[in-house]
Protein backbone atom coordinates (compact mmCIF):
# COMPACT_ATOMS: atom_id res chain seq x y z
CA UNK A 1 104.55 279.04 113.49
CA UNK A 2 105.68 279.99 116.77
CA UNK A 3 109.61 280.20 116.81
CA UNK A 4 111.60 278.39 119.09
CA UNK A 5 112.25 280.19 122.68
CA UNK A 6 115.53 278.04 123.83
CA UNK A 7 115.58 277.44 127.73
CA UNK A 8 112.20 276.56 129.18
CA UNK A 9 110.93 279.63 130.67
CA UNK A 10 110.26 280.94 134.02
CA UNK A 11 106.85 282.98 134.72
CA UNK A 12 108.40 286.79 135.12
CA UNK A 13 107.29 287.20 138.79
CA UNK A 14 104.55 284.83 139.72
CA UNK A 15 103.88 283.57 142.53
CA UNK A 16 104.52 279.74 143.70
CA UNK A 17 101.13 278.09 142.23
CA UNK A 18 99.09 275.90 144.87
CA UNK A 19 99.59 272.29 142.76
CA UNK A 20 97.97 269.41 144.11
CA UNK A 21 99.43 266.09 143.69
CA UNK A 22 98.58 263.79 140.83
CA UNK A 23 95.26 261.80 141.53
CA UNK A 24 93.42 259.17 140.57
CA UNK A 25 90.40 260.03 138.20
CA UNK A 26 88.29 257.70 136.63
CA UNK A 27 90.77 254.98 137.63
CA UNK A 28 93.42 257.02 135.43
CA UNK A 29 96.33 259.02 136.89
CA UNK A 30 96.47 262.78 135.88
CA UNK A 31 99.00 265.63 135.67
CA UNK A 32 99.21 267.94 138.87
CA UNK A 33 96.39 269.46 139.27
CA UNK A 34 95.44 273.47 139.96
CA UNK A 35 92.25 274.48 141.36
CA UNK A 36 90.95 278.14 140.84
CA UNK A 37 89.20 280.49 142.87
CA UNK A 38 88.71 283.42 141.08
CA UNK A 39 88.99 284.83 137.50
CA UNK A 40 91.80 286.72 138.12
CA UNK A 41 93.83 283.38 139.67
CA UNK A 42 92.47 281.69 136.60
CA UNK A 43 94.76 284.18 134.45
CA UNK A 44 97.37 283.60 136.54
CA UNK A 45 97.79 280.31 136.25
CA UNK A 46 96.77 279.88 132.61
CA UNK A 47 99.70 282.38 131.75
CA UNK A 48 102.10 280.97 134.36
CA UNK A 49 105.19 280.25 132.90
CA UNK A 50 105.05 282.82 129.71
CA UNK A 51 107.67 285.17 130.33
CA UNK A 52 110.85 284.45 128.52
CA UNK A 53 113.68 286.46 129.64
CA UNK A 54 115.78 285.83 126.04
CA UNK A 55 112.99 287.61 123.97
CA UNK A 56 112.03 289.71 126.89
CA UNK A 57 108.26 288.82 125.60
CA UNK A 58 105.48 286.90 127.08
CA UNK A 59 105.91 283.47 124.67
CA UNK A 60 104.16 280.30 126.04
CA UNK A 61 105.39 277.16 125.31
CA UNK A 62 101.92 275.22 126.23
CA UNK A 63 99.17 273.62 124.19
CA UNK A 64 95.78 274.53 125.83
CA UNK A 65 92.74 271.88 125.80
CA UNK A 66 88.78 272.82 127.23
CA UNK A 67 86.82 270.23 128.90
CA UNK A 68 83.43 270.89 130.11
CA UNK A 69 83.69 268.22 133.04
CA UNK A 70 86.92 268.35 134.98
CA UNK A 71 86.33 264.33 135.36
CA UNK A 72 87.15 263.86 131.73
CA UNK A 73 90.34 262.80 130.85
CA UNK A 74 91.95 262.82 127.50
CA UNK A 75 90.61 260.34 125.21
CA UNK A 76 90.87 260.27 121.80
CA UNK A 77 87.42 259.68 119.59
CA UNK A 78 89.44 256.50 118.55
CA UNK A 79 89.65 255.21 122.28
CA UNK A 80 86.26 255.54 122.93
CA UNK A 81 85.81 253.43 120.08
CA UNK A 82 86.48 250.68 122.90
CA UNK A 83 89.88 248.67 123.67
CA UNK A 84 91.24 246.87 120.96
CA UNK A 85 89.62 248.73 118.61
CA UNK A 86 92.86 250.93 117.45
CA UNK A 87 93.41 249.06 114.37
CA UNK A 88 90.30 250.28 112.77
CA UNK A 89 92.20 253.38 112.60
CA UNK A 90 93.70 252.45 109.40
CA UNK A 91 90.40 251.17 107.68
CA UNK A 92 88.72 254.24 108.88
CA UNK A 93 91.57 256.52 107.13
CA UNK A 94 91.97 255.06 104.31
CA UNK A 95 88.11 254.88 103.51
CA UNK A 96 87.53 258.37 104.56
CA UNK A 97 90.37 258.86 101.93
CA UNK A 98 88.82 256.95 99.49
CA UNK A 99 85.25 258.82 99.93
CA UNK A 100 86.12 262.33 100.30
CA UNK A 101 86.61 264.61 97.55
CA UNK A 102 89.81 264.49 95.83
CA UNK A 103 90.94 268.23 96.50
CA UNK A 104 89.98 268.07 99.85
CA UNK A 105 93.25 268.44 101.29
CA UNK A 106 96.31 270.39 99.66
CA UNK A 107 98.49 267.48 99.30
CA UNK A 108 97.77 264.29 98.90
CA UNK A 109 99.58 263.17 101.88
CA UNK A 110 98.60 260.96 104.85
CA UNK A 111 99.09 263.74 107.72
CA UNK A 112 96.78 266.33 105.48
CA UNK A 113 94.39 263.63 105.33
CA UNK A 114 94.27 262.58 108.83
CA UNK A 115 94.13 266.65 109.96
CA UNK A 116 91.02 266.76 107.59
CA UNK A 117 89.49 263.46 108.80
CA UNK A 118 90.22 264.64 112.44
CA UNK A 119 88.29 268.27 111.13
CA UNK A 120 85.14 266.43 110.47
CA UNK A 121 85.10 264.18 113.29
CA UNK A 122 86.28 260.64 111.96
CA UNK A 123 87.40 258.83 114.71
CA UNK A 124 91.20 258.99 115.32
CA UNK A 125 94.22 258.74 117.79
CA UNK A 126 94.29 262.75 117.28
CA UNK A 127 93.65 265.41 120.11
CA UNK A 128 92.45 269.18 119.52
CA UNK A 129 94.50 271.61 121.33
CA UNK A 130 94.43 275.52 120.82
CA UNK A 131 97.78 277.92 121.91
CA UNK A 132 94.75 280.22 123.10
CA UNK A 133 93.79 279.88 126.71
CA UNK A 134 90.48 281.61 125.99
CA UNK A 135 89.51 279.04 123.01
CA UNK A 136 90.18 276.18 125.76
CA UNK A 137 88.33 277.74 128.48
CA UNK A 138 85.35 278.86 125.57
CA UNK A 139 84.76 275.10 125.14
CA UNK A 140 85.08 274.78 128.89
CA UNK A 141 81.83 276.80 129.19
CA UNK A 142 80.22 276.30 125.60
CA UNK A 143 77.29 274.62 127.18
CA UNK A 144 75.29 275.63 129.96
CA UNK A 145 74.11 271.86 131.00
CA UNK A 146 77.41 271.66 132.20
CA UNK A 147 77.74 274.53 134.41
CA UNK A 148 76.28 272.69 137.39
CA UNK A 149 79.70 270.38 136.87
CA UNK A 150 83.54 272.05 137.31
CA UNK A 151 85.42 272.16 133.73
CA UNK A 152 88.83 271.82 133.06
CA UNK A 153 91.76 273.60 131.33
CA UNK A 154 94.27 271.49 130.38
CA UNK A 155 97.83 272.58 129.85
CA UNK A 156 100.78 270.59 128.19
CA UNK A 157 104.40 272.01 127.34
CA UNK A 158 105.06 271.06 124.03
CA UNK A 159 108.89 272.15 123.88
CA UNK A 160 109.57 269.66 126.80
CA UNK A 161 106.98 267.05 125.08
CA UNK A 162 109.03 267.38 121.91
CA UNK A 163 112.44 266.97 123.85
CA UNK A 164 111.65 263.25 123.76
CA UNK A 165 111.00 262.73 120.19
CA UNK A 166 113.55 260.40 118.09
CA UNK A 167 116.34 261.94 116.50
CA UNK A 168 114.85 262.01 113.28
CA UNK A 169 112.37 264.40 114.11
CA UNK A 170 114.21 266.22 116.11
CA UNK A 171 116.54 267.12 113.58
CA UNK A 172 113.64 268.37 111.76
CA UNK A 173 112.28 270.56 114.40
CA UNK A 174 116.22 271.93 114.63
CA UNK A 175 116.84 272.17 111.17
CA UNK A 176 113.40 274.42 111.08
CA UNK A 177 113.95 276.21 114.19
CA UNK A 178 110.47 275.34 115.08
CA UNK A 179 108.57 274.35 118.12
CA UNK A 180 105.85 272.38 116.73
CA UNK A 181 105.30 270.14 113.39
CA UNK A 182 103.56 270.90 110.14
CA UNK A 183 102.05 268.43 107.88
CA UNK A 184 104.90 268.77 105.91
CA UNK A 185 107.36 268.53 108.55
CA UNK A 186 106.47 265.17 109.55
CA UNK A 187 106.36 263.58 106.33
CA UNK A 188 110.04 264.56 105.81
CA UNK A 189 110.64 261.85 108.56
CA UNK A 190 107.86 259.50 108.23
CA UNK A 191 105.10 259.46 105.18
CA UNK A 192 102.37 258.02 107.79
CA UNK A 193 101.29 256.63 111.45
CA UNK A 194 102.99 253.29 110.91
CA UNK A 195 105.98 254.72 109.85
CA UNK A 196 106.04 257.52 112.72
CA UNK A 197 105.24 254.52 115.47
CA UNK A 198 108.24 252.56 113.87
CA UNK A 199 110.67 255.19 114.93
CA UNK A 200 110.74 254.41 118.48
CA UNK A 201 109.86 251.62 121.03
CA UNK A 202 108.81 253.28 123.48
CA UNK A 203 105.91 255.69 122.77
CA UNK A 204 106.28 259.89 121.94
CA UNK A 205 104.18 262.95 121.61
CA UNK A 206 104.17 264.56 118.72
CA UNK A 207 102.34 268.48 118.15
CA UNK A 208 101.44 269.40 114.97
CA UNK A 209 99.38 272.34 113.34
CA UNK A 210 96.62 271.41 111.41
CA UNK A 211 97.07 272.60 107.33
CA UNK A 212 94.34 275.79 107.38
CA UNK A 213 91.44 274.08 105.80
CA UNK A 214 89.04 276.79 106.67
CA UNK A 215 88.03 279.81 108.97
CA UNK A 216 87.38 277.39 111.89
CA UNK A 217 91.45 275.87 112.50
CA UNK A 218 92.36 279.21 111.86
CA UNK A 219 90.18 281.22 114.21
CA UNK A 220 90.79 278.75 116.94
CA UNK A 221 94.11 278.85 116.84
CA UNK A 222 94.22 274.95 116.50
CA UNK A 223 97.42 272.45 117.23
CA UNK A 224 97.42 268.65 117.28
CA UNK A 225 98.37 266.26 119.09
CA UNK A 226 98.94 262.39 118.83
CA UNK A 227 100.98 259.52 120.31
CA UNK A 228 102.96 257.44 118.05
CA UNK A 229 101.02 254.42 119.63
CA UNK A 230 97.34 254.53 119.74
CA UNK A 231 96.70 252.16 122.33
CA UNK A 232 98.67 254.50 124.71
CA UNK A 233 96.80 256.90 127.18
CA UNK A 234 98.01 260.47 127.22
CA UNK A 235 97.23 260.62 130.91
CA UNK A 236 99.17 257.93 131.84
CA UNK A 237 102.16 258.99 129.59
CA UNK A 238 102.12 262.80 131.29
CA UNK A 239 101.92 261.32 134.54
CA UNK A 240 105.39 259.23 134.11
CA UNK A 241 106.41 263.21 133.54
CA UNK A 242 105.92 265.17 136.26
CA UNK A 243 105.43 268.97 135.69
CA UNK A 244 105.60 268.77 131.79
CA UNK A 245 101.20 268.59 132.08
CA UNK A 246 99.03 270.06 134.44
CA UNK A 247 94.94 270.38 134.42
CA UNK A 248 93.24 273.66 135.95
CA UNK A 249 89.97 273.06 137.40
CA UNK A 250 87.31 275.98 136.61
CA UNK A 251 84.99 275.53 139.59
CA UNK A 252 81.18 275.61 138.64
CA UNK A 253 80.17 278.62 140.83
CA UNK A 254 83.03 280.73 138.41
CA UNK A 255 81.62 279.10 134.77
CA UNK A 256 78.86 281.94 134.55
CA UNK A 257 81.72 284.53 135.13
CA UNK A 258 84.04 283.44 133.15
CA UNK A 259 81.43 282.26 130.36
CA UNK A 260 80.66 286.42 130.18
CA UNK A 261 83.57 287.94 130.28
CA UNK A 262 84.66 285.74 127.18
CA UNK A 263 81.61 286.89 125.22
CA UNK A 264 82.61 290.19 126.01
CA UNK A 265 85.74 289.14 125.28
CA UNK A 266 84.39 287.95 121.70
CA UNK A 267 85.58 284.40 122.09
CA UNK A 268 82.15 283.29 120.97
CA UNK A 269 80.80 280.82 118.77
CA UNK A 270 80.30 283.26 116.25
CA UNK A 271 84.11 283.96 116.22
CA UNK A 272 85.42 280.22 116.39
CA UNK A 273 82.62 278.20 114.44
CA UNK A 274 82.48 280.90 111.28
CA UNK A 275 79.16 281.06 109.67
CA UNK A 276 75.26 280.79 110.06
CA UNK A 277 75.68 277.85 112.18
CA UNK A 278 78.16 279.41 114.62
CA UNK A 279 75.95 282.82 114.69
CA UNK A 280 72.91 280.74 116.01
CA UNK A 281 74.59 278.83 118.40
CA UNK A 282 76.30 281.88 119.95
CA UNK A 283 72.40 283.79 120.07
CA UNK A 284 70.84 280.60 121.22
CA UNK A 285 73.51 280.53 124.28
CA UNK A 286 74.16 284.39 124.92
CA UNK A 287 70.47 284.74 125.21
CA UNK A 288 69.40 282.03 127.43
CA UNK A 289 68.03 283.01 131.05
CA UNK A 290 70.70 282.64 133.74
CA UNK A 291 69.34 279.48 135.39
CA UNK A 292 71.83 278.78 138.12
C-alpha cells in the first residue's frame, strides 16, 4: 500500500494547467475540468501534481477513473438502479452473501464481501478506480463505438478526500501510516455500511483497496471508492470541494492515438482481463480496421 507522502504535493516544474470552471453536465455539477490537445499534454496533466519534494520521488496522491463518454458522470451501478432504490443495497448484499460460495472471500467480513460482490458486478454504492493513469485511459478507449464521442479521465486526490473522514478512521489511517483503507482497516472502525454511515452526519469518502481476489484487481492496479451515504452523488460532493477532483477530457480525434500507443504500451486487455477471455477481446480490438 502506498505510504503516506505528508504535505500535498506540488508538480516539480509544470506548468500552470488551462482548468476550466466547473459546469453543468447532465444537469449535475462536475470537478474543474481539463481539456487535452495532444498526447504529450495528456501526460502532463495526468501526472500533474506527482512530484514530492520530501521523498524526492514522483508519488501521486490521485485515484484515476476511465470513462468512454466524457458526458458520463460518476454513478454507481446502485444509482442507476433508479432513486430510492438505495436500500436494496442491503438485500442485494446479503443475498449475494448468502448464494456465493463460502470461501469466496478470505474473511468472512462485510467489506471482503462487498469488494467481491462489487468484482462480479452486483449492484452497489462502490466505484472502480485504478492508481494507474494508463488502466483509466485503457477503459477510456476499450471500445471503438465510442471513439466518435470524447472520453474522460477522471482524477480524485485521495489524501485530501481522506482529510475529511471522522476521527475514528482517521486514527486508523495514522496509526497505519497509510493513505488508503484495506478491508481490514475499515472493519477496525466499523464492521459494515450502516455502521460506517453512522459515524458522521454529514457524508465522507472513503478509498479502499480491494482484497486481491484474482489476476484482474491485481493487474489493474484497482482502489475503491464509496460514500458513507448512498443516496449521495460523488459529483455533487467534489464540486462543494474545489480542486480536490478534476476530469480530463480525451478529445475523439486523439482516442486512436492514444488507444495505440497503450497497446504498444501493453496496457491491453490481455494484460488487465487475464485469461482466454481477455486474449480475444484484445485480438478482436487490436485487429479491427481503423474506421474513423
Amino acid at each position: 500500500m502506498p505510504q503516506r507522502l505528508g504535505t500535498i504535493p506540488q508538480d516539480h516544474g509544470s506548468a500552470t494547467p488551462r482548468i476550466k470552471p466547473a459546469r453543468e453536465g447532465k444537469n449535475q455539477p462536475v470537478p474543474d475540468e481539463i481539456r487535452v490537445e495532444s498526447w504529450a499534454e495528456l501526460h502532463e496533466r495526468l501526472f500533474e501534481g506527482s512530484w514530492n519534494e520530501e521523498l524526492g520521488r514522483f508519488r501521486s496522491d490521485l485515484a484515476f477513473r476511465g470513462l468512454e463518454d466524457a458526458e458520463h458522470g460518476l454513478e454507481t451501478s446502485l444509482s442507476r438502479l433508479g432513486e430510492g432504490n438505495e436500500e436494496l443495497e442491503t438485500h442485494l448484499l446479503r443475498n449475494f452473501r448468502k448464494y456465493a460460495r463460502r470461501d469466496a472471500v478470505p474473511v468472512d467480513a462485510e467489506w471482503d464481501w462487498l469488494a467481491l460482490a462489487k468484482h462480479h458486478g452486483l449492484p452497489t454504492r462502490v466505484l472502480d478506480w485504478s492508481y494507474s493513469p494508463y488502466v483509466a485511459l485503457h477503459f477510456s478507449t476499450a471500445d471503438h463505438l465510442g471513439f466518435k464521442r470524447d472520453g474522460a479521465v477522471w482524477a480524485v486526490d485521495y489524501v485530501r478526500a481522506h482529510e475529511e473522514l471522522p476521527e475514528p478512521l482517521r486514527e486508523v489511517l495514522d496509526d497505519e501510516g497509510g493513505n488508503v483503507f484495506t478491508a481490514e482497516m475499515l472493519a477496525r472502525v466499523a464492521d459494515g455500511l450502516g455502521a460506517l454511515e453512522a459515524l458522521a452526519d454529514e457524508p465522507f469518502l472513503v478509498f479502499f483497496e480491494p482484497p486481491s481476489l484474482d489476476d484482474r484487481i491485481v493487474n489493474q492496479y484497482a482502489l475503491f471508492s464509496l460514500l458513507s451515504k448512498a443516496t449521495t452523488r460523488l459529483e455533487e460532493w467534489l464540486a462543494d470541494r474545489p480542486g480536490l477532483g478534476r476530469r480530463i477530457v480525451v478529445p475523439a480525434e486523439l482516442k486512436w492515438e492514444v488507444r495505440d500507443k497503450l497497446d504498444q504500451a501493453n496496457v491491453t486487455e490481455r494484460v488487465l482481463f487475464p485469461g482466454l477471455d481477455g486474449l480475444s477481446r484484445w485480438l478482436r480490438r487490436y485487429y479491427l480496421p481503423r474506421t474513423g
